[in-house]
PDB file of N, CA and C in Angstrom:
ATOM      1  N   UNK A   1      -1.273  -5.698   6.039  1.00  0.00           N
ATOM      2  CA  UNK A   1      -0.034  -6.411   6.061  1.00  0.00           C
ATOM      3  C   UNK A   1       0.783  -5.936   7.259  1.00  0.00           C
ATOM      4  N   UNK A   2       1.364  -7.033   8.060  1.00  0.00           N
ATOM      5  CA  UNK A   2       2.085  -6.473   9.322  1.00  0.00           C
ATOM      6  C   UNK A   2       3.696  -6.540   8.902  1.00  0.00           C
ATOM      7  N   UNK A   3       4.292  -5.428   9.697  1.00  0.00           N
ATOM      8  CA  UNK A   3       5.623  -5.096   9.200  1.00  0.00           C
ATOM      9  C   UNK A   3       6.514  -6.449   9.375  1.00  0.00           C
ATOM     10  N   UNK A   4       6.235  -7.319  10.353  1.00  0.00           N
ATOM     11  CA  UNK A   4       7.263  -8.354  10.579  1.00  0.00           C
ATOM     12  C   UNK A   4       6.954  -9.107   9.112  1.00  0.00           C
ATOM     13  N   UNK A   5       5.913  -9.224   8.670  1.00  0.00           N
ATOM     14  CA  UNK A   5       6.250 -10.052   7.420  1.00  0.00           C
ATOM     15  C   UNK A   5       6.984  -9.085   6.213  1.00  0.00           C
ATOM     16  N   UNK A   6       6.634  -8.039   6.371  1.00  0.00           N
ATOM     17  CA  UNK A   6       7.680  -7.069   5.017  1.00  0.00           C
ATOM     18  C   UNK A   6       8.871  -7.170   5.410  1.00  0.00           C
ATOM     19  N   UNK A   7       9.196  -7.251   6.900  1.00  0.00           N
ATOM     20  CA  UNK A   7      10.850  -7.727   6.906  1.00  0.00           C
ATOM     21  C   UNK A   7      11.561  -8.634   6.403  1.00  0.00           C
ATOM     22  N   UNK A   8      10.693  -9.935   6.595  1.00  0.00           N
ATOM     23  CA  UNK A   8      11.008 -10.974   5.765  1.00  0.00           C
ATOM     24  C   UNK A   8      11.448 -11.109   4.055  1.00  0.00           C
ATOM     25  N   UNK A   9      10.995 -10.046   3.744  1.00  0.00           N
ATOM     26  CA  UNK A   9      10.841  -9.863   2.638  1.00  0.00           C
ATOM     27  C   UNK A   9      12.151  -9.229   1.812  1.00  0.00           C
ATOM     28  N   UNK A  10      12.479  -9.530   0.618  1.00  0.00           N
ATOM     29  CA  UNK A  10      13.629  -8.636   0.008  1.00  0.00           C
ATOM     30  C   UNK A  10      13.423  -7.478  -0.215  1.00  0.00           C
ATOM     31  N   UNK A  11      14.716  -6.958  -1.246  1.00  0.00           N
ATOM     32  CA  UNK A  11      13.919  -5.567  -1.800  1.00  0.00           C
ATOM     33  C   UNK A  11      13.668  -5.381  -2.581  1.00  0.00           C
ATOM     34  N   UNK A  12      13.646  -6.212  -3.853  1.00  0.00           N
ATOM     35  CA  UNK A  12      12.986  -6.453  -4.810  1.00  0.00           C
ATOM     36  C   UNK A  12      11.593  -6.695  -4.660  1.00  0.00           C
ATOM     37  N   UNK A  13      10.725  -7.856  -3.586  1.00  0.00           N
ATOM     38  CA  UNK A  13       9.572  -8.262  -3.241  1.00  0.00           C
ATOM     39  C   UNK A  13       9.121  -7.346  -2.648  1.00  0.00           C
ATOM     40  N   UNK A  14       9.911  -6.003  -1.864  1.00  0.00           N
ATOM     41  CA  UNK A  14       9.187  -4.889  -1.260  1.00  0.00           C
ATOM     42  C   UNK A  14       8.819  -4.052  -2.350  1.00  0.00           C
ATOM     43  N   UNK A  15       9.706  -3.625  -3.012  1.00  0.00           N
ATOM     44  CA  UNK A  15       9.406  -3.222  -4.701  1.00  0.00           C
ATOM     45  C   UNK A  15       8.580  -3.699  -5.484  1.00  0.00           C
ATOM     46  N   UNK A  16       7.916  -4.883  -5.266  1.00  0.00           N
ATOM     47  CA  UNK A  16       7.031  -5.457  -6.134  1.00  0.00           C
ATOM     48  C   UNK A  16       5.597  -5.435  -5.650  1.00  0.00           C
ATOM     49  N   UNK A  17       5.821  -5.011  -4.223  1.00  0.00           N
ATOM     50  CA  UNK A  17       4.269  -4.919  -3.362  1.00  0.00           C
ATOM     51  C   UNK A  17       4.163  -3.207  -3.417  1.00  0.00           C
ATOM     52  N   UNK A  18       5.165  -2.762  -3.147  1.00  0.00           N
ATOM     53  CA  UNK A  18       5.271  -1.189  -3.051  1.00  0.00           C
ATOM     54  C   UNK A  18       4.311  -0.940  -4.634  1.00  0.00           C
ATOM     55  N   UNK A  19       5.011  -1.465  -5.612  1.00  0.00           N
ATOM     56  CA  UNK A  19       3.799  -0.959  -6.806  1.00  0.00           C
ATOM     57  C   UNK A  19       2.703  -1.432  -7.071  1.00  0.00           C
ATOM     58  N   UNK A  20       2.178  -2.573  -6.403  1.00  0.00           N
ATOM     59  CA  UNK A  20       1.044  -3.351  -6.695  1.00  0.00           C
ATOM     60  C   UNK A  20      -0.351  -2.323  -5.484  1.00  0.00           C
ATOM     61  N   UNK A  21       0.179  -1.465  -4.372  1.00  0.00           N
ATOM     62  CA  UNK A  21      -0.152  -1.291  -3.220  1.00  0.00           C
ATOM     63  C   UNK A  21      -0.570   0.665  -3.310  1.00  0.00           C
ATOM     64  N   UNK A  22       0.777   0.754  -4.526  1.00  0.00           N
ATOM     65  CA  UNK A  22      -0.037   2.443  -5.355  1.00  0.00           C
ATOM     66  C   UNK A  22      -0.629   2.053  -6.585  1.00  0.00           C
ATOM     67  N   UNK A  23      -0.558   0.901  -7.024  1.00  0.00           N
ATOM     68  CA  UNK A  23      -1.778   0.661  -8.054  1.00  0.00           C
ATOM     69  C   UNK A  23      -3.309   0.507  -7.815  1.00  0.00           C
ATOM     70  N   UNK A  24      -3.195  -0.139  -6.617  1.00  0.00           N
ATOM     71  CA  UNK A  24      -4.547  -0.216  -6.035  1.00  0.00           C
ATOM     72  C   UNK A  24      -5.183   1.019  -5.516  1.00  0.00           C
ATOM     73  N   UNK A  25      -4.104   2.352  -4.972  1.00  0.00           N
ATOM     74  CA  UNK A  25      -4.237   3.327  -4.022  1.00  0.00           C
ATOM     75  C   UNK A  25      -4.686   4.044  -4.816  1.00  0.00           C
ATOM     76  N   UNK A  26      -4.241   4.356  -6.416  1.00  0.00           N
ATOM     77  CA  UNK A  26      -4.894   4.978  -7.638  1.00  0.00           C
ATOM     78  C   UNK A  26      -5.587   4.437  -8.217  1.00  0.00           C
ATOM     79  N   UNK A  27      -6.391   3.725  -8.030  1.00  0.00           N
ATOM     80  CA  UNK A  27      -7.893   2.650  -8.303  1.00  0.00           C
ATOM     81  C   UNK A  27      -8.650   3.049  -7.533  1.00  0.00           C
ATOM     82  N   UNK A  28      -8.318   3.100  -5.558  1.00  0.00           N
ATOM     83  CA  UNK A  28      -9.485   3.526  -4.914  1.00  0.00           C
ATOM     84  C   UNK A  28      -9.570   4.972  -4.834  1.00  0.00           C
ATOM     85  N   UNK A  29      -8.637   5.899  -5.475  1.00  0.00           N
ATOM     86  CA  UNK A  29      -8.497   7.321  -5.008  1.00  0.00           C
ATOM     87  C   UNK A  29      -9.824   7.493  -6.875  1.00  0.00           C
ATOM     88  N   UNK A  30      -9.715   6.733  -8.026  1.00  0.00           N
ATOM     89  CA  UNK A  30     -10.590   7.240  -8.612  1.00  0.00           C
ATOM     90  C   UNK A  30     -11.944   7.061  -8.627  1.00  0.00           C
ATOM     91  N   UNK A  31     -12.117   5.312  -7.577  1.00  0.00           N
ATOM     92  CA  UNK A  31     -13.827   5.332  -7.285  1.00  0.00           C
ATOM     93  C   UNK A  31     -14.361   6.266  -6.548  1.00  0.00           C
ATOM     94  N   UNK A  32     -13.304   6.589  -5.222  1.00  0.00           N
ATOM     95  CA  UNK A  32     -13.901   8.017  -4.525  1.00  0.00           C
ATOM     96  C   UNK A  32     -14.315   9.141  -5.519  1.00  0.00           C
ATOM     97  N   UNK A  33     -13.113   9.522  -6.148  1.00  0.00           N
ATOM     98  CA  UNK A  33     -13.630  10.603  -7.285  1.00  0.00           C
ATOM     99  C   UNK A  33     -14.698  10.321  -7.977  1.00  0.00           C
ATOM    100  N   UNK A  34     -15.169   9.361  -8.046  1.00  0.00           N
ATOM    101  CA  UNK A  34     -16.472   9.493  -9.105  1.00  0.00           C
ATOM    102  C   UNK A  34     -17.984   9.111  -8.144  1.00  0.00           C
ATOM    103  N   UNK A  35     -17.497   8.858  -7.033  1.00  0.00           N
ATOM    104  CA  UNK A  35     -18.362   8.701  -6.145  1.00  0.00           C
ATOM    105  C   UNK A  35     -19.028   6.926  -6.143  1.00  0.00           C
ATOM    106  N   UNK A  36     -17.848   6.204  -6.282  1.00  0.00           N
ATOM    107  CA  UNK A  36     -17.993   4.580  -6.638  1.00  0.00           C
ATOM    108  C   UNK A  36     -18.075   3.989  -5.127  1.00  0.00           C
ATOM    109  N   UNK A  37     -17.032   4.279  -4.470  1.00  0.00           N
ATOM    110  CA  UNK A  37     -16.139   3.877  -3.377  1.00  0.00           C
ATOM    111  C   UNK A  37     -16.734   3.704  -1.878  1.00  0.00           C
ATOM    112  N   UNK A  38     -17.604   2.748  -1.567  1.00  0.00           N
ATOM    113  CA  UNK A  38     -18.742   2.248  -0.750  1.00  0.00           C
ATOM    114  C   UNK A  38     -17.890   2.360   0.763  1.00  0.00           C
ATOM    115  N   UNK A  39     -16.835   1.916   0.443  1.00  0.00           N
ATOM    116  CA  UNK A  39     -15.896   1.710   1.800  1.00  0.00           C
ATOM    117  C   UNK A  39     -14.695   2.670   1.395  1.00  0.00           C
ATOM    118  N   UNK A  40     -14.618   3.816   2.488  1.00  0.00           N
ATOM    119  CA  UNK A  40     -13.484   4.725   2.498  1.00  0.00           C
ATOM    120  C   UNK A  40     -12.607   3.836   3.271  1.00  0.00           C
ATOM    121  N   UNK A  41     -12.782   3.696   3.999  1.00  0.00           N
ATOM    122  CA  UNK A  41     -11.348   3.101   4.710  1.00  0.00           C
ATOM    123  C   UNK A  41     -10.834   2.358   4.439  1.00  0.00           C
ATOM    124  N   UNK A  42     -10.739   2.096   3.024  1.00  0.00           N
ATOM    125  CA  UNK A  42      -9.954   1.279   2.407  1.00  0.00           C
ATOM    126  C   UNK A  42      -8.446   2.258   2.094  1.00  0.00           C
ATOM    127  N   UNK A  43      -8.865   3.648   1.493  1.00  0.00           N
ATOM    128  CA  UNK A  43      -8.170   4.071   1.568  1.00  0.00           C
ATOM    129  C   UNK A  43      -6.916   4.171   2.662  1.00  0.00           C
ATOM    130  N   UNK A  44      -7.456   4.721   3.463  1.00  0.00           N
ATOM    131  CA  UNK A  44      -6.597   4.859   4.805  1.00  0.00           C
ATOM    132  C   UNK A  44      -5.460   3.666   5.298  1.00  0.00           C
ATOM    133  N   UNK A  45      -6.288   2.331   4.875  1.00  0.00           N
ATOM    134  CA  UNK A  45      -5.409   0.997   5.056  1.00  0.00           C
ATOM    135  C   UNK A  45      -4.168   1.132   4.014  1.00  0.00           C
ATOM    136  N   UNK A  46      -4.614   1.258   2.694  1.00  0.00           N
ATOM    137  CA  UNK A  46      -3.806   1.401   1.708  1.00  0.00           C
ATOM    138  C   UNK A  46      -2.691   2.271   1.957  1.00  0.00           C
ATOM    139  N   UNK A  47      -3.337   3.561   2.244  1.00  0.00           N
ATOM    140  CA  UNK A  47      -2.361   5.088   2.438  1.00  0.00           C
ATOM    141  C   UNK A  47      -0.884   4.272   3.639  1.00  0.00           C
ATOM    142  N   UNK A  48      -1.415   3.339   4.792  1.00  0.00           N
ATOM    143  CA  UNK A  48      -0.854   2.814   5.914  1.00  0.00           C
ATOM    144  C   UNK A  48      -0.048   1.779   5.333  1.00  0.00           C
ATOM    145  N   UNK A  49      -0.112   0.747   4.203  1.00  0.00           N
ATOM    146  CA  UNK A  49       0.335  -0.400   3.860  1.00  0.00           C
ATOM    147  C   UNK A  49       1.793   0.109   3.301  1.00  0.00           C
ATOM    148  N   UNK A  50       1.461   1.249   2.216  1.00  0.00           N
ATOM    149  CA  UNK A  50       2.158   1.921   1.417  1.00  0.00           C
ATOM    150  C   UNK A  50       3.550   2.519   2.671  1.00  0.00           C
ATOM    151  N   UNK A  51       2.770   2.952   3.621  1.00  0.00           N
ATOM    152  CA  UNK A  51       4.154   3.926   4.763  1.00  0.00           C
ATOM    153  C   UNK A  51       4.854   2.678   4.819  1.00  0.00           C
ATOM    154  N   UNK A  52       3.853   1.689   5.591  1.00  0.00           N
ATOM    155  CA  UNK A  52       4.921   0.641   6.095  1.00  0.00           C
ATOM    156  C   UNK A  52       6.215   0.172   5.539  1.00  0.00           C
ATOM    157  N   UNK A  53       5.371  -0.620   3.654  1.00  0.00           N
ATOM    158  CA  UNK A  53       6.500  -0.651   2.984  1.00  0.00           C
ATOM    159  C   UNK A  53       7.763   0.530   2.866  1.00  0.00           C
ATOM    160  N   UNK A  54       7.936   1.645   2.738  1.00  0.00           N
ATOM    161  CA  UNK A  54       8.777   2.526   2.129  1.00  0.00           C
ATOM    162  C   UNK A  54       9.360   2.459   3.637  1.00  0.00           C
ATOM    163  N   UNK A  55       8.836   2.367   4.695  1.00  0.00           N
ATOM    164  CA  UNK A  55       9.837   2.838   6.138  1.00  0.00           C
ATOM    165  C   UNK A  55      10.245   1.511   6.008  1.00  0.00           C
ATOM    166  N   UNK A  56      10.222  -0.113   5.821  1.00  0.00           N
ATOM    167  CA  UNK A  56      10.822  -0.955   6.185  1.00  0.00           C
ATOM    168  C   UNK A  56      11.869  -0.958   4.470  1.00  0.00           C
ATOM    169  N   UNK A  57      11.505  -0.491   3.840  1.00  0.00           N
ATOM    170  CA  UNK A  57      12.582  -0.130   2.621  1.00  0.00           C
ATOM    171  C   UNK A  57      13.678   0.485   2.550  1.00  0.00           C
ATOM    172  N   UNK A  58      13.519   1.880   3.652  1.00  0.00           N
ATOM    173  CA  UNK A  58      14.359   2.805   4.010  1.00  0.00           C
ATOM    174  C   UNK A  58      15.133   1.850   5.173  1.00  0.00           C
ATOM    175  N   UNK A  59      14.791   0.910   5.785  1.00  0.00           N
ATOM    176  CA  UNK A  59      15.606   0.746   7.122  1.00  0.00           C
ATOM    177  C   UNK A  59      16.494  -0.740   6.229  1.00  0.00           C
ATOM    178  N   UNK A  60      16.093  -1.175   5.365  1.00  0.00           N
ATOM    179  CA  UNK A  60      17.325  -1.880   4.986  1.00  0.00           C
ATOM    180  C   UNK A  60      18.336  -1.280   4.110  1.00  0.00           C
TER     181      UNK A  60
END
């Protein structure tokens, strides 16, 4: 997700992706743990989606 579209966005709808975005992040953090998780860099996208939201959260 690119930041110009989270700008667009309220802060309620940033709030609503912000938890949908650590729900997923604690889904792929337990396939790694069990050794499920075919594609790591999913993580890393996630870990990145998650900054974005909270820094364009903090700047409104």
């Amino acid at each position: 997700m690119k930041a110009s579209e989270l700008r667009d966005m309220t802060i309620p709808e940033l709030q609503k992706e912000l938890l949908v975005l650590l729900r997923a992040h604690f889904g792929l953090r337990m396939q790694h743990a069990t050794q499920q998780l075919g594609n790591t860099n999913q993580l890393r996208n996630i870990r990145r989606d998650i900054a974005r939201v909270r820094t364009v959260m903090g700047q409104k």
